[in-house]
PDB file of N, CA and C in Angstrom:
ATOM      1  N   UNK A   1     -48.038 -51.580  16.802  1.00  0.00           N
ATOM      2  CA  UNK A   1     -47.416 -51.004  15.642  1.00  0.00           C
ATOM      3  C   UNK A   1     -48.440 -50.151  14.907  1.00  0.00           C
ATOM      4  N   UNK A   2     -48.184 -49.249  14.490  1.00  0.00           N
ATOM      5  CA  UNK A   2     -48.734 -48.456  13.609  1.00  0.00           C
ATOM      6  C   UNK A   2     -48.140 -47.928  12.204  1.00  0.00           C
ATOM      7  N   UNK A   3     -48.810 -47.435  11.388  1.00  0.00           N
ATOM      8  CA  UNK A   3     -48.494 -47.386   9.717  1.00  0.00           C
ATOM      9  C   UNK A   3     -47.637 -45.752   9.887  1.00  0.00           C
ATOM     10  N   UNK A   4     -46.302 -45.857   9.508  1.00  0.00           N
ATOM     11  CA  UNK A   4     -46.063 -44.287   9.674  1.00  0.00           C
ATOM     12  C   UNK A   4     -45.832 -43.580   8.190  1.00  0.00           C
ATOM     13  N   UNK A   5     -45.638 -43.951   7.057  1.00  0.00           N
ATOM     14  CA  UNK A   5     -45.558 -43.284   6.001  1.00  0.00           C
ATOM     15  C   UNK A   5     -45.296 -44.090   4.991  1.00  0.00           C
ATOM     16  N   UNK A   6     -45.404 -43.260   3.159  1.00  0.00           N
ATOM     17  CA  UNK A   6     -44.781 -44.106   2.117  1.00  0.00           C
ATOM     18  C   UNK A   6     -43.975 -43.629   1.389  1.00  0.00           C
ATOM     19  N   UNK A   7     -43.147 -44.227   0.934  1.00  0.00           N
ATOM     20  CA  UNK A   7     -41.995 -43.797   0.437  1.00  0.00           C
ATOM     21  C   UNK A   7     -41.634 -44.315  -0.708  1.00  0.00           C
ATOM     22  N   UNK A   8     -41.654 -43.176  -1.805  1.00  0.00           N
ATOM     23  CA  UNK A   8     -41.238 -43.276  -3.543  1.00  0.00           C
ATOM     24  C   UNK A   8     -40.205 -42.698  -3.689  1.00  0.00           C
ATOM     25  N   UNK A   9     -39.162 -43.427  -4.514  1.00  0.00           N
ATOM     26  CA  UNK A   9     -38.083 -43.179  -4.757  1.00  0.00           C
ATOM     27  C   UNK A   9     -38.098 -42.856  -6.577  1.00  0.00           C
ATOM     28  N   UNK A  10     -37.585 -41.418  -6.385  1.00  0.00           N
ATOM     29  CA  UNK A  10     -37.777 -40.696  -7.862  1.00  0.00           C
ATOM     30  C   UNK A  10     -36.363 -40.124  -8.141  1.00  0.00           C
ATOM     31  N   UNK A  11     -36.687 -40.111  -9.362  1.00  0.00           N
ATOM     32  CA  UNK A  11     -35.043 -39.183  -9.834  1.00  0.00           C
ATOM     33  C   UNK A  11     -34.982 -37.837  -9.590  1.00  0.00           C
ATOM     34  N   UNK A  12     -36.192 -37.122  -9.340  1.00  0.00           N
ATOM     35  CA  UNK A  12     -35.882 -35.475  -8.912  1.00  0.00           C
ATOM     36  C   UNK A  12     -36.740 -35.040  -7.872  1.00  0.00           C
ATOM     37  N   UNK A  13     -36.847 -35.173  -6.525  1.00  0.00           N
ATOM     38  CA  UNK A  13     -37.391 -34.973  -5.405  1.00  0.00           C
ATOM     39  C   UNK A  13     -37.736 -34.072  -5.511  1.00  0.00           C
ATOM     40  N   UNK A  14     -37.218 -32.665  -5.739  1.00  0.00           N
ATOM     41  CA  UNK A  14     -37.955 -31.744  -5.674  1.00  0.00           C
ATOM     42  C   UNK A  14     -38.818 -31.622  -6.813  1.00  0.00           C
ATOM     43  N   UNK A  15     -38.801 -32.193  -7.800  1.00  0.00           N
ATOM     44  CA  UNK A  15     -39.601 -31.774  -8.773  1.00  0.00           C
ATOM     45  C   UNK A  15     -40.997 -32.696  -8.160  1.00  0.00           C
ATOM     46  N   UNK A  16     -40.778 -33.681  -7.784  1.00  0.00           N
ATOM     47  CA  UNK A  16     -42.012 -34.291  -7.449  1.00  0.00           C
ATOM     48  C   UNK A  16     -42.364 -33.630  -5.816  1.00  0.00           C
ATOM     49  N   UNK A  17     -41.822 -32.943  -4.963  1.00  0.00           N
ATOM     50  CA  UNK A  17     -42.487 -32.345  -4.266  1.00  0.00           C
ATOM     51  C   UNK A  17     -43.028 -31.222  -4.997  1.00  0.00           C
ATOM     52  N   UNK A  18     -42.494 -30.188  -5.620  1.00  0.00           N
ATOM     53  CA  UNK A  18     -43.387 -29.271  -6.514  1.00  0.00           C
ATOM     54  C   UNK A  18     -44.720 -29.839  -7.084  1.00  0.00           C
ATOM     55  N   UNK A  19     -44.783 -30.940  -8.170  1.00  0.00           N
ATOM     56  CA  UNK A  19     -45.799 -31.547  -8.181  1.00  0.00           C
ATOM     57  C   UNK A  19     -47.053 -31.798  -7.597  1.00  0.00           C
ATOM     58  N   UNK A  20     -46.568 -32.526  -5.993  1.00  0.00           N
ATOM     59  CA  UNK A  20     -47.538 -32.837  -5.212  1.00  0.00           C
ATOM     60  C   UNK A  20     -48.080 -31.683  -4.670  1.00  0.00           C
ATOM     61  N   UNK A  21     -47.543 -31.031  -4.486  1.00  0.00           N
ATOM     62  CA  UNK A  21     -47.834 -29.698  -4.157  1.00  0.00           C
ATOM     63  C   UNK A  21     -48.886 -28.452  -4.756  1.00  0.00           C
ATOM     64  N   UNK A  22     -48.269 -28.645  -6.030  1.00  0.00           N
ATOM     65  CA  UNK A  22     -49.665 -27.946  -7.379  1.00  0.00           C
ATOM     66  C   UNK A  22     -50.697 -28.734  -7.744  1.00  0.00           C
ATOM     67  N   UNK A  23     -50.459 -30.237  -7.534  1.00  0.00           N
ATOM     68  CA  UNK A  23     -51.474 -31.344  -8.034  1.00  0.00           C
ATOM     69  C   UNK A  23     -52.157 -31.837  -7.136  1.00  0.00           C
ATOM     70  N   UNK A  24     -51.892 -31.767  -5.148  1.00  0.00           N
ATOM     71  CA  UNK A  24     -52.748 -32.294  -4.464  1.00  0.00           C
ATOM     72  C   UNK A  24     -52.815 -31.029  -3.188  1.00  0.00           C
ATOM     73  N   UNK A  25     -52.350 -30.422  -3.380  1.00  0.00           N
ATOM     74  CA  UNK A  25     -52.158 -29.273  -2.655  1.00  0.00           C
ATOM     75  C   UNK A  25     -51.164 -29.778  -0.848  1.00  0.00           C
ATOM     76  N   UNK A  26     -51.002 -30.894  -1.292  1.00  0.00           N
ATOM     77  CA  UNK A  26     -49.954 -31.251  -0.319  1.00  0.00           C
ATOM     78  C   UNK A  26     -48.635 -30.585   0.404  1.00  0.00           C
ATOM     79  N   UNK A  27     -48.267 -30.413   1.731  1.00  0.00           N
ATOM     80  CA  UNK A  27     -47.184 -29.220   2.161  1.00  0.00           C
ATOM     81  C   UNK A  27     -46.204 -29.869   2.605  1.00  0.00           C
ATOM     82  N   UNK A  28     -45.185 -29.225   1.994  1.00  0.00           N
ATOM     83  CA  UNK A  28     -43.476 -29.449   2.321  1.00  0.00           C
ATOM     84  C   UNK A  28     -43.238 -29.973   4.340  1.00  0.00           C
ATOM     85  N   UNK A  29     -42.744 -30.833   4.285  1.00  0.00           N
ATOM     86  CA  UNK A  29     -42.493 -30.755   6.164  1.00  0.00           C
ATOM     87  C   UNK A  29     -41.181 -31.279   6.262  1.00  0.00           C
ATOM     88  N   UNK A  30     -40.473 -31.372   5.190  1.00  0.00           N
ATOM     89  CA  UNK A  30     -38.717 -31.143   5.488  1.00  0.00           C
ATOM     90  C   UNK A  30     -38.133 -31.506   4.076  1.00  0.00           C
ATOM     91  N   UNK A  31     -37.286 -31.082   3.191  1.00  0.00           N
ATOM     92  CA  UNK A  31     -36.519 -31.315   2.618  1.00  0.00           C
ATOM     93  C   UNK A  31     -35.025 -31.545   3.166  1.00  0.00           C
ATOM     94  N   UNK A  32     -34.200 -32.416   2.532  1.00  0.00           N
ATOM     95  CA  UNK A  32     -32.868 -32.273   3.289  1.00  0.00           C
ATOM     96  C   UNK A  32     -32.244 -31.663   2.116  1.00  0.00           C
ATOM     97  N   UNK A  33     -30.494 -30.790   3.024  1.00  0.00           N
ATOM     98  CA  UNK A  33     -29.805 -29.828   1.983  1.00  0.00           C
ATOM     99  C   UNK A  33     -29.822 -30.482   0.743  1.00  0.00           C
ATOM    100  N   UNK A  34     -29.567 -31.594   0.819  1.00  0.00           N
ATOM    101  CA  UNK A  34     -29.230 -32.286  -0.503  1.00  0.00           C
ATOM    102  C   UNK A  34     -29.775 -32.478  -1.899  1.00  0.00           C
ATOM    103  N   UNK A  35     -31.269 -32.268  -1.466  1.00  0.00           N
ATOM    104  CA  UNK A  35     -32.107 -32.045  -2.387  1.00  0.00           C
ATOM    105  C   UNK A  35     -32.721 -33.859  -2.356  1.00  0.00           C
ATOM    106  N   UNK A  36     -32.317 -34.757  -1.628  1.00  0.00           N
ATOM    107  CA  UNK A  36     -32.078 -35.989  -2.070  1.00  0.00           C
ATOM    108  C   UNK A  36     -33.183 -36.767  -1.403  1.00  0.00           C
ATOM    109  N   UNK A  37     -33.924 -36.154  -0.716  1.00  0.00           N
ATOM    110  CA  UNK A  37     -35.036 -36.792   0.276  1.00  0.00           C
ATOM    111  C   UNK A  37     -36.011 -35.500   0.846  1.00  0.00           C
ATOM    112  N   UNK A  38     -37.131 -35.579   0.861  1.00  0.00           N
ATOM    113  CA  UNK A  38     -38.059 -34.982   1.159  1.00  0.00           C
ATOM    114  C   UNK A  38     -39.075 -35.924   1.927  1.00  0.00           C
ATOM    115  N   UNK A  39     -40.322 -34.759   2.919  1.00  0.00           N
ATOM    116  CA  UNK A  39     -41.356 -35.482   3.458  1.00  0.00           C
ATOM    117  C   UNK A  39     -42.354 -34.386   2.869  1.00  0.00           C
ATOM    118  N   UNK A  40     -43.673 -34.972   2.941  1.00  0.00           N
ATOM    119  CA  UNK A  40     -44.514 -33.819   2.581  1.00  0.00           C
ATOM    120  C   UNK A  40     -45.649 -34.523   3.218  1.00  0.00           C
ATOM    121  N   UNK A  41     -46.568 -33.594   3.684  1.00  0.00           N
ATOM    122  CA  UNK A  41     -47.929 -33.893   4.844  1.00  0.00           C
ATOM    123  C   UNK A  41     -49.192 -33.343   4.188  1.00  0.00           C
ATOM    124  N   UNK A  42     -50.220 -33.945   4.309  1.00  0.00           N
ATOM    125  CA  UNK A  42     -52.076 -33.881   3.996  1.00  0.00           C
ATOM    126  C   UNK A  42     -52.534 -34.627   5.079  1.00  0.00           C
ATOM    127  N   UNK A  43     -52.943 -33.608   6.338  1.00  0.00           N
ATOM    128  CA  UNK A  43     -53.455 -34.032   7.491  1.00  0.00           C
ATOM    129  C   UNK A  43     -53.004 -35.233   7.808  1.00  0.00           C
ATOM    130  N   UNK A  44     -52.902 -36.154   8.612  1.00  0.00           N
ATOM    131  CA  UNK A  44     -52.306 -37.136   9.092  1.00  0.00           C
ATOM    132  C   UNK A  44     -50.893 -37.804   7.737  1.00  0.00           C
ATOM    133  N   UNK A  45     -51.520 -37.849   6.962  1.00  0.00           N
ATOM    134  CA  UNK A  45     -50.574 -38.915   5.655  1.00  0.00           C
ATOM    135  C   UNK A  45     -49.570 -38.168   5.618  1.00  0.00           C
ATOM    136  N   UNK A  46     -48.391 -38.875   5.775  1.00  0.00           N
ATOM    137  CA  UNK A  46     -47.139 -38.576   5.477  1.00  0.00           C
ATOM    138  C   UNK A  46     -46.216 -39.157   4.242  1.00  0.00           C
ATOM    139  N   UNK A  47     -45.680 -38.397   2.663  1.00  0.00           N
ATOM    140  CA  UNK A  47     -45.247 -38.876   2.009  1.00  0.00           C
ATOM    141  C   UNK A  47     -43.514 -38.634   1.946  1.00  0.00           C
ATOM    142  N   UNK A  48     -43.099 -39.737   1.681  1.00  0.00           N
ATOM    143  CA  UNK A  48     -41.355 -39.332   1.735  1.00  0.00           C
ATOM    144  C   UNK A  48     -41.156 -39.545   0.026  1.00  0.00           C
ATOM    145  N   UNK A  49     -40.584 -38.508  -0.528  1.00  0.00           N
ATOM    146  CA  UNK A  49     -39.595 -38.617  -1.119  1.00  0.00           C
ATOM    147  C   UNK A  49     -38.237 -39.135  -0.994  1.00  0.00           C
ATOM    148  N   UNK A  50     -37.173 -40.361  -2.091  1.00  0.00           N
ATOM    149  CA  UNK A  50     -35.881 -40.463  -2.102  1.00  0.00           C
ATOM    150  C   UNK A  50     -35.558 -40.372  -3.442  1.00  0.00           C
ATOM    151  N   UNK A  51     -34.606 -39.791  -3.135  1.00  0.00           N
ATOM    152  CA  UNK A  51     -33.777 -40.035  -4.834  1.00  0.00           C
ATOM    153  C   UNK A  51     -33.159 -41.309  -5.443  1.00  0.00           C
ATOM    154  N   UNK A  52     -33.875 -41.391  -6.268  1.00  0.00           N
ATOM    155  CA  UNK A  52     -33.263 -43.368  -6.947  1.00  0.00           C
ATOM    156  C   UNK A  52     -31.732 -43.735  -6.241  1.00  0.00           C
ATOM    157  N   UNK A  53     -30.819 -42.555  -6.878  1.00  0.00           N
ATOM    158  CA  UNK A  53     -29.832 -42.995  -6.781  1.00  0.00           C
ATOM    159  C   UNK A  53     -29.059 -43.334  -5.723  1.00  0.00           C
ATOM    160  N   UNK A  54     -28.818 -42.801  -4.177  1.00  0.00           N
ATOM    161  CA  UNK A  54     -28.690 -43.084  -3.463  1.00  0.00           C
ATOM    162  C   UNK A  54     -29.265 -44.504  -2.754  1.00  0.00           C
ATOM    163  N   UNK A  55     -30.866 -44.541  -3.513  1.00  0.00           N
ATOM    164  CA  UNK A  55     -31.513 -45.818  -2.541  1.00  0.00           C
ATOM    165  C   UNK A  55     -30.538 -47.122  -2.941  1.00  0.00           C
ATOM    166  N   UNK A  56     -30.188 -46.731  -3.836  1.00  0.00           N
ATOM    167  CA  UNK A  56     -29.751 -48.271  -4.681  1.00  0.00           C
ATOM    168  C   UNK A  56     -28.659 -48.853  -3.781  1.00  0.00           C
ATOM    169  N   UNK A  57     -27.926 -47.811  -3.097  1.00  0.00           N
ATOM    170  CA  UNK A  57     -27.077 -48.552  -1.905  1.00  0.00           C
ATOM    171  C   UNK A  57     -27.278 -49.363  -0.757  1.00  0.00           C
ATOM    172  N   UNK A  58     -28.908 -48.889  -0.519  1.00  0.00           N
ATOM    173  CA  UNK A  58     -29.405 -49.729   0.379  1.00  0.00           C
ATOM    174  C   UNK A  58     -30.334 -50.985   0.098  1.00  0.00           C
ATOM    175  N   UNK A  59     -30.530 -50.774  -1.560  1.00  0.00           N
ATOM    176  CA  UNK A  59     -31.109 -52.176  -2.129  1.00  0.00           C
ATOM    177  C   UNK A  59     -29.981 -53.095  -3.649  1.00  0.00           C
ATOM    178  N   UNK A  60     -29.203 -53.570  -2.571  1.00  0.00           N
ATOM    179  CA  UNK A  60     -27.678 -53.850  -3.893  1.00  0.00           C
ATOM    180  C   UNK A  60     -28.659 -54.852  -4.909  1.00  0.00           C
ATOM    181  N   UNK A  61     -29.677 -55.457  -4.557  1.00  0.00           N
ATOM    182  CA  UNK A  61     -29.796 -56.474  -5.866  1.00  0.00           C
ATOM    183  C   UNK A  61     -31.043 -55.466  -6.902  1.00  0.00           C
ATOM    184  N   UNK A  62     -30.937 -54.103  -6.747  1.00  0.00           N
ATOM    185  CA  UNK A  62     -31.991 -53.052  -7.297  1.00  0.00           C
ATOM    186  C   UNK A  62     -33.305 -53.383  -7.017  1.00  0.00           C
ATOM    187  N   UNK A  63     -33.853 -52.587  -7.875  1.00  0.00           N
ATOM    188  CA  UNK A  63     -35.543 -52.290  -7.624  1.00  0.00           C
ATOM    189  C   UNK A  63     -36.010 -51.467  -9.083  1.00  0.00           C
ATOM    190  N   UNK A  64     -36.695 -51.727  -9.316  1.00  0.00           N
ATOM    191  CA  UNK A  64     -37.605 -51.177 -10.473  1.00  0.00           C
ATOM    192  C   UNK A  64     -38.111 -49.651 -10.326  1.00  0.00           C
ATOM    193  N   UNK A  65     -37.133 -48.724 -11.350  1.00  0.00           N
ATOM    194  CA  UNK A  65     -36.953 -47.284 -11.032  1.00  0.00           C
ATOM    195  C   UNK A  65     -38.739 -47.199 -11.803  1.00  0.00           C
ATOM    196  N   UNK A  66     -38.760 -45.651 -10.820  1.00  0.00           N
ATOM    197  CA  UNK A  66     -40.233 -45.268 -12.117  1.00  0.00           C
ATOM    198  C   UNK A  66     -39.826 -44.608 -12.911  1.00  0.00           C
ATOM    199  N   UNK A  67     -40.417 -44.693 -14.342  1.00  0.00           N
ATOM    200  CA  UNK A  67     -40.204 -44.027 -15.180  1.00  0.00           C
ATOM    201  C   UNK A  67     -41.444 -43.912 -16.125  1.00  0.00           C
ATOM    202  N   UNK A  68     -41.329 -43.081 -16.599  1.00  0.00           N
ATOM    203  CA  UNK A  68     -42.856 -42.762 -17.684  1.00  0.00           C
ATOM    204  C   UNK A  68     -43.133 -43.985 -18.982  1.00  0.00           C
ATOM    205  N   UNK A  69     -41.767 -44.073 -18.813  1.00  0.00           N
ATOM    206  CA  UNK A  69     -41.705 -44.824 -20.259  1.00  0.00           C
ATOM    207  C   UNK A  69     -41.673 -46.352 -20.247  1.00  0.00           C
ATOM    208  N   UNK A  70     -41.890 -46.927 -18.831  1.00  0.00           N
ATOM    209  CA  UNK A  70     -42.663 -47.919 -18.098  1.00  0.00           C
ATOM    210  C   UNK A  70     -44.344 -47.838 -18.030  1.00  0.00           C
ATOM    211  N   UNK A  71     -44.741 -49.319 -17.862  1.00  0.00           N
ATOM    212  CA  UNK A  71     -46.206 -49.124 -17.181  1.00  0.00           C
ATOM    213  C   UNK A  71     -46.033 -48.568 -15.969  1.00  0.00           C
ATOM    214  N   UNK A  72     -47.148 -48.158 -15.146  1.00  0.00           N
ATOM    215  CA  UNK A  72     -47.420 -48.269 -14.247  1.00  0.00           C
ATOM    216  C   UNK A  72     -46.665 -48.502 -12.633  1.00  0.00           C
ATOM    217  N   UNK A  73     -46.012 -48.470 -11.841  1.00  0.00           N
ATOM    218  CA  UNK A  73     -45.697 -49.285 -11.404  1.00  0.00           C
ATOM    219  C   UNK A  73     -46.989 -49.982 -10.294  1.00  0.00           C
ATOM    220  N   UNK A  74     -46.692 -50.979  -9.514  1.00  0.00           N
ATOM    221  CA  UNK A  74     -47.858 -51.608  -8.681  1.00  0.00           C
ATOM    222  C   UNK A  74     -48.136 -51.136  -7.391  1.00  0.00           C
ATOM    223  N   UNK A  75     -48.298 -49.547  -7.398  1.00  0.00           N
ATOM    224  CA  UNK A  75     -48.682 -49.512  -6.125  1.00  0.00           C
ATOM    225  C   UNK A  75     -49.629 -47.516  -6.401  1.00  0.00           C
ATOM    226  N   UNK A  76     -50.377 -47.626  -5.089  1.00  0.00           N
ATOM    227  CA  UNK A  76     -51.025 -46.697  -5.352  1.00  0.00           C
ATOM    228  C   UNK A  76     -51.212 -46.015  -4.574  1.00  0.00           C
ATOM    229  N   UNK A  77     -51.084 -44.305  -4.922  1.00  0.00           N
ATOM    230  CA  UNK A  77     -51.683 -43.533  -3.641  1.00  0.00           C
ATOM    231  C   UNK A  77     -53.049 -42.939  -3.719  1.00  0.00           C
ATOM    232  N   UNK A  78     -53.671 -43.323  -2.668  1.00  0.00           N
ATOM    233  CA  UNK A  78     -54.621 -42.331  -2.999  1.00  0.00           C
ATOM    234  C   UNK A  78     -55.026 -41.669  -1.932  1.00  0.00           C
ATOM    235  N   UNK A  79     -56.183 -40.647  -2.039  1.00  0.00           N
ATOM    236  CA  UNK A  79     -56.793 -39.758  -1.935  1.00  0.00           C
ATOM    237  C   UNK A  79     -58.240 -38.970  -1.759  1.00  0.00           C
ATOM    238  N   UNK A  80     -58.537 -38.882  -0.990  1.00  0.00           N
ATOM    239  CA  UNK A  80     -60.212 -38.627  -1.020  1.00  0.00           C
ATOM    240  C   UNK A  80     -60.488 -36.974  -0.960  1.00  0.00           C
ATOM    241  N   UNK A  81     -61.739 -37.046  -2.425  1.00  0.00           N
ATOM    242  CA  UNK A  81     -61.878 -35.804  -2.157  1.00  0.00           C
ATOM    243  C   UNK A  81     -63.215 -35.828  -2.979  1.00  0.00           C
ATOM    244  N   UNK A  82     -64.236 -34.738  -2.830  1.00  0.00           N
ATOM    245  CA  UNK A  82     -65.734 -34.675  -2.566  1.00  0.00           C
ATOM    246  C   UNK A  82     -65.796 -34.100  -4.355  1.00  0.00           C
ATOM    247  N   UNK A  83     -64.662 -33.716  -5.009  1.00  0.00           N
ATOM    248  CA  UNK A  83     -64.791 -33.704  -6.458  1.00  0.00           C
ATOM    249  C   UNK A  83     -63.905 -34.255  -7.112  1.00  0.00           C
ATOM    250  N   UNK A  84     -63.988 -35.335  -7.651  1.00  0.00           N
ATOM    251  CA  UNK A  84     -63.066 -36.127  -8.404  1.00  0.00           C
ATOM    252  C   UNK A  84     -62.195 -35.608  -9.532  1.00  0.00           C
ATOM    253  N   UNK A  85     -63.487 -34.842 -10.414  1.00  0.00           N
ATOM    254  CA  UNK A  85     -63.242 -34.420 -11.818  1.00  0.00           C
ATOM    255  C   UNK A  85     -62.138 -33.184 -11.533  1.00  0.00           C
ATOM    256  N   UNK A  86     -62.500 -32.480 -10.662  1.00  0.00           N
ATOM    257  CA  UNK A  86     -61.816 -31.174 -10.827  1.00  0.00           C
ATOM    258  C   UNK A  86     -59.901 -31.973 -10.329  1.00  0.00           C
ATOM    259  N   UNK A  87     -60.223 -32.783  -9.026  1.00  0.00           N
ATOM    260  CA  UNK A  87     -58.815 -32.857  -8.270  1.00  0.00           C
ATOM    261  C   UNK A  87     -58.042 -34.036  -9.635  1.00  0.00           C
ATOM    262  N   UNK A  88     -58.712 -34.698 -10.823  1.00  0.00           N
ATOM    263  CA  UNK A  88     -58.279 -35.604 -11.433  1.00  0.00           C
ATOM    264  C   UNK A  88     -57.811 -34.251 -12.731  1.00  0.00           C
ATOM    265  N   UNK A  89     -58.614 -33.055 -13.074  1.00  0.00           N
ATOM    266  CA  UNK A  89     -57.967 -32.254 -13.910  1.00  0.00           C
ATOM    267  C   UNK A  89     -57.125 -31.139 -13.719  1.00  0.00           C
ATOM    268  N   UNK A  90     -57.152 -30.928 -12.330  1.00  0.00           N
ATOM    269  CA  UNK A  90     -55.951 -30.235 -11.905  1.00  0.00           C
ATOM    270  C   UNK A  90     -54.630 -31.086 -11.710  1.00  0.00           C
ATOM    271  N   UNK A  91     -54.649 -32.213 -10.826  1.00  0.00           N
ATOM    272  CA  UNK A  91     -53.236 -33.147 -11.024  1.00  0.00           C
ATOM    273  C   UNK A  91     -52.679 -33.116 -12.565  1.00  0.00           C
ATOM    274  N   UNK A  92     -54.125 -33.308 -13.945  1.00  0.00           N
ATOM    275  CA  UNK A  92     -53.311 -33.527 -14.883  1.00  0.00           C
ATOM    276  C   UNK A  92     -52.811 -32.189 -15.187  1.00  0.00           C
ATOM    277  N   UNK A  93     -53.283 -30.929 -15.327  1.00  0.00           N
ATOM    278  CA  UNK A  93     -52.912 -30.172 -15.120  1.00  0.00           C
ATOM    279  C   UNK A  93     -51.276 -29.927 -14.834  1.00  0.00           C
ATOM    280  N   UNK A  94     -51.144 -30.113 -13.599  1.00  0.00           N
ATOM    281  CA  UNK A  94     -49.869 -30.297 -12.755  1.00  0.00           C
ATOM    282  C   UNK A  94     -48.798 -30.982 -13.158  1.00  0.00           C
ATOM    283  N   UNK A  95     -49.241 -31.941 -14.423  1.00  0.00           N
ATOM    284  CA  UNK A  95     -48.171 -32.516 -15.283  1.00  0.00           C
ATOM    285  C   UNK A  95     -48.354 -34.747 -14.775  1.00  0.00           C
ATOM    286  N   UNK A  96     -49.543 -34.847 -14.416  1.00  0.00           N
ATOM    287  CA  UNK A  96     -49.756 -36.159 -14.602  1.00  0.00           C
ATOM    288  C   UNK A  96     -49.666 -36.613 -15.937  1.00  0.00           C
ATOM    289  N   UNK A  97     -49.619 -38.021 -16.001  1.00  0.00           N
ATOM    290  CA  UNK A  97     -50.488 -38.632 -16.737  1.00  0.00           C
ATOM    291  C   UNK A  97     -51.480 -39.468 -16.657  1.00  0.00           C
ATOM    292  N   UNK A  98     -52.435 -39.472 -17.480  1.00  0.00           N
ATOM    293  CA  UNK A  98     -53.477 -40.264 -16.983  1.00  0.00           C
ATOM    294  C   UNK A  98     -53.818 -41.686 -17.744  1.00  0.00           C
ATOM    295  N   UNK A  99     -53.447 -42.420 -17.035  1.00  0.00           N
ATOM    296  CA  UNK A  99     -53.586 -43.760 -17.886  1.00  0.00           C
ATOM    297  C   UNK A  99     -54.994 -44.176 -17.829  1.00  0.00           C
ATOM    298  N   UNK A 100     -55.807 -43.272 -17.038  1.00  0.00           N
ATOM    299  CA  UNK A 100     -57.551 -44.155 -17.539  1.00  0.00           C
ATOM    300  C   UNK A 100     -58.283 -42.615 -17.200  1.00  0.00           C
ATOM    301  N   UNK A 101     -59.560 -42.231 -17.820  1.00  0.00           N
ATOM    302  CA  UNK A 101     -60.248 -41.542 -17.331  1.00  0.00           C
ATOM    303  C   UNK A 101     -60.468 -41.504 -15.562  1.00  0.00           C
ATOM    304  N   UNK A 102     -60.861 -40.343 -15.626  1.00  0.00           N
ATOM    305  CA  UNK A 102     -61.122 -40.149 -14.159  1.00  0.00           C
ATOM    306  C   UNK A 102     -62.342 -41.228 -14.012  1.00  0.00           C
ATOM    307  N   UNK A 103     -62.553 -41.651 -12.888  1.00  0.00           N
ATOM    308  CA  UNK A 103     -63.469 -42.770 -11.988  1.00  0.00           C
ATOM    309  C   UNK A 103     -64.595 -41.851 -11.222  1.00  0.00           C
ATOM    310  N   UNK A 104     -65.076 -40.991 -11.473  1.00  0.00           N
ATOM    311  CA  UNK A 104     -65.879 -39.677 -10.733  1.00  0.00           C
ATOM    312  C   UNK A 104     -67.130 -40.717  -9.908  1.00  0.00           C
TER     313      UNK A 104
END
């Protein structure tokens, strides 16, 4: 077995592929017509976008949507890159938020 991708379920897929896109320089590798699911690629890592609303059919007892106006939720992506400061002030840039200083 091997690890094939991760998958966040957001209320506006494309807006969070735009995002990843201006904030990690990450590239589109399929949207569907629907607008409702996306994949997006950074050399091997593969991220999927879903749209909340649909997932909820496939999880009937729910799941804990993200939202800003929540902590955190418990899980993390990350990322390696040889300047912290710049890739931590361009994401915010890009419309993060940053719940702790950058870790440089």
């Amino acid at each position: 077995m091997k690890f094939s991708h991760t998958s966040l379920f957001v209320k506006d897929v494309l807006q969070a592929v735009a995002f990843y896109e201006k904030a990690f320089g990450m590239k589109k590798r399929f949207i569907h017509e629907s607008g409702q699911f996306a994949e997006m690629q950074m050399g091997e890592a593969v991220l999927h976008f879903a749209a909340s609303e649909p997932v909820k059919a496939n999880l009937p007892q729910g799941f804990q949507e993200n939202n800003l106006s929540n902590k955190p939720a418990g899980i993390e992506c990350c990322f390696e890159t040889d300047d912290v400061a710049t890739a931590f002030s361009t994401a915010v840039e890009a419309g993060a938020t940053a719940y702790a200083p950058s870790q440089s």
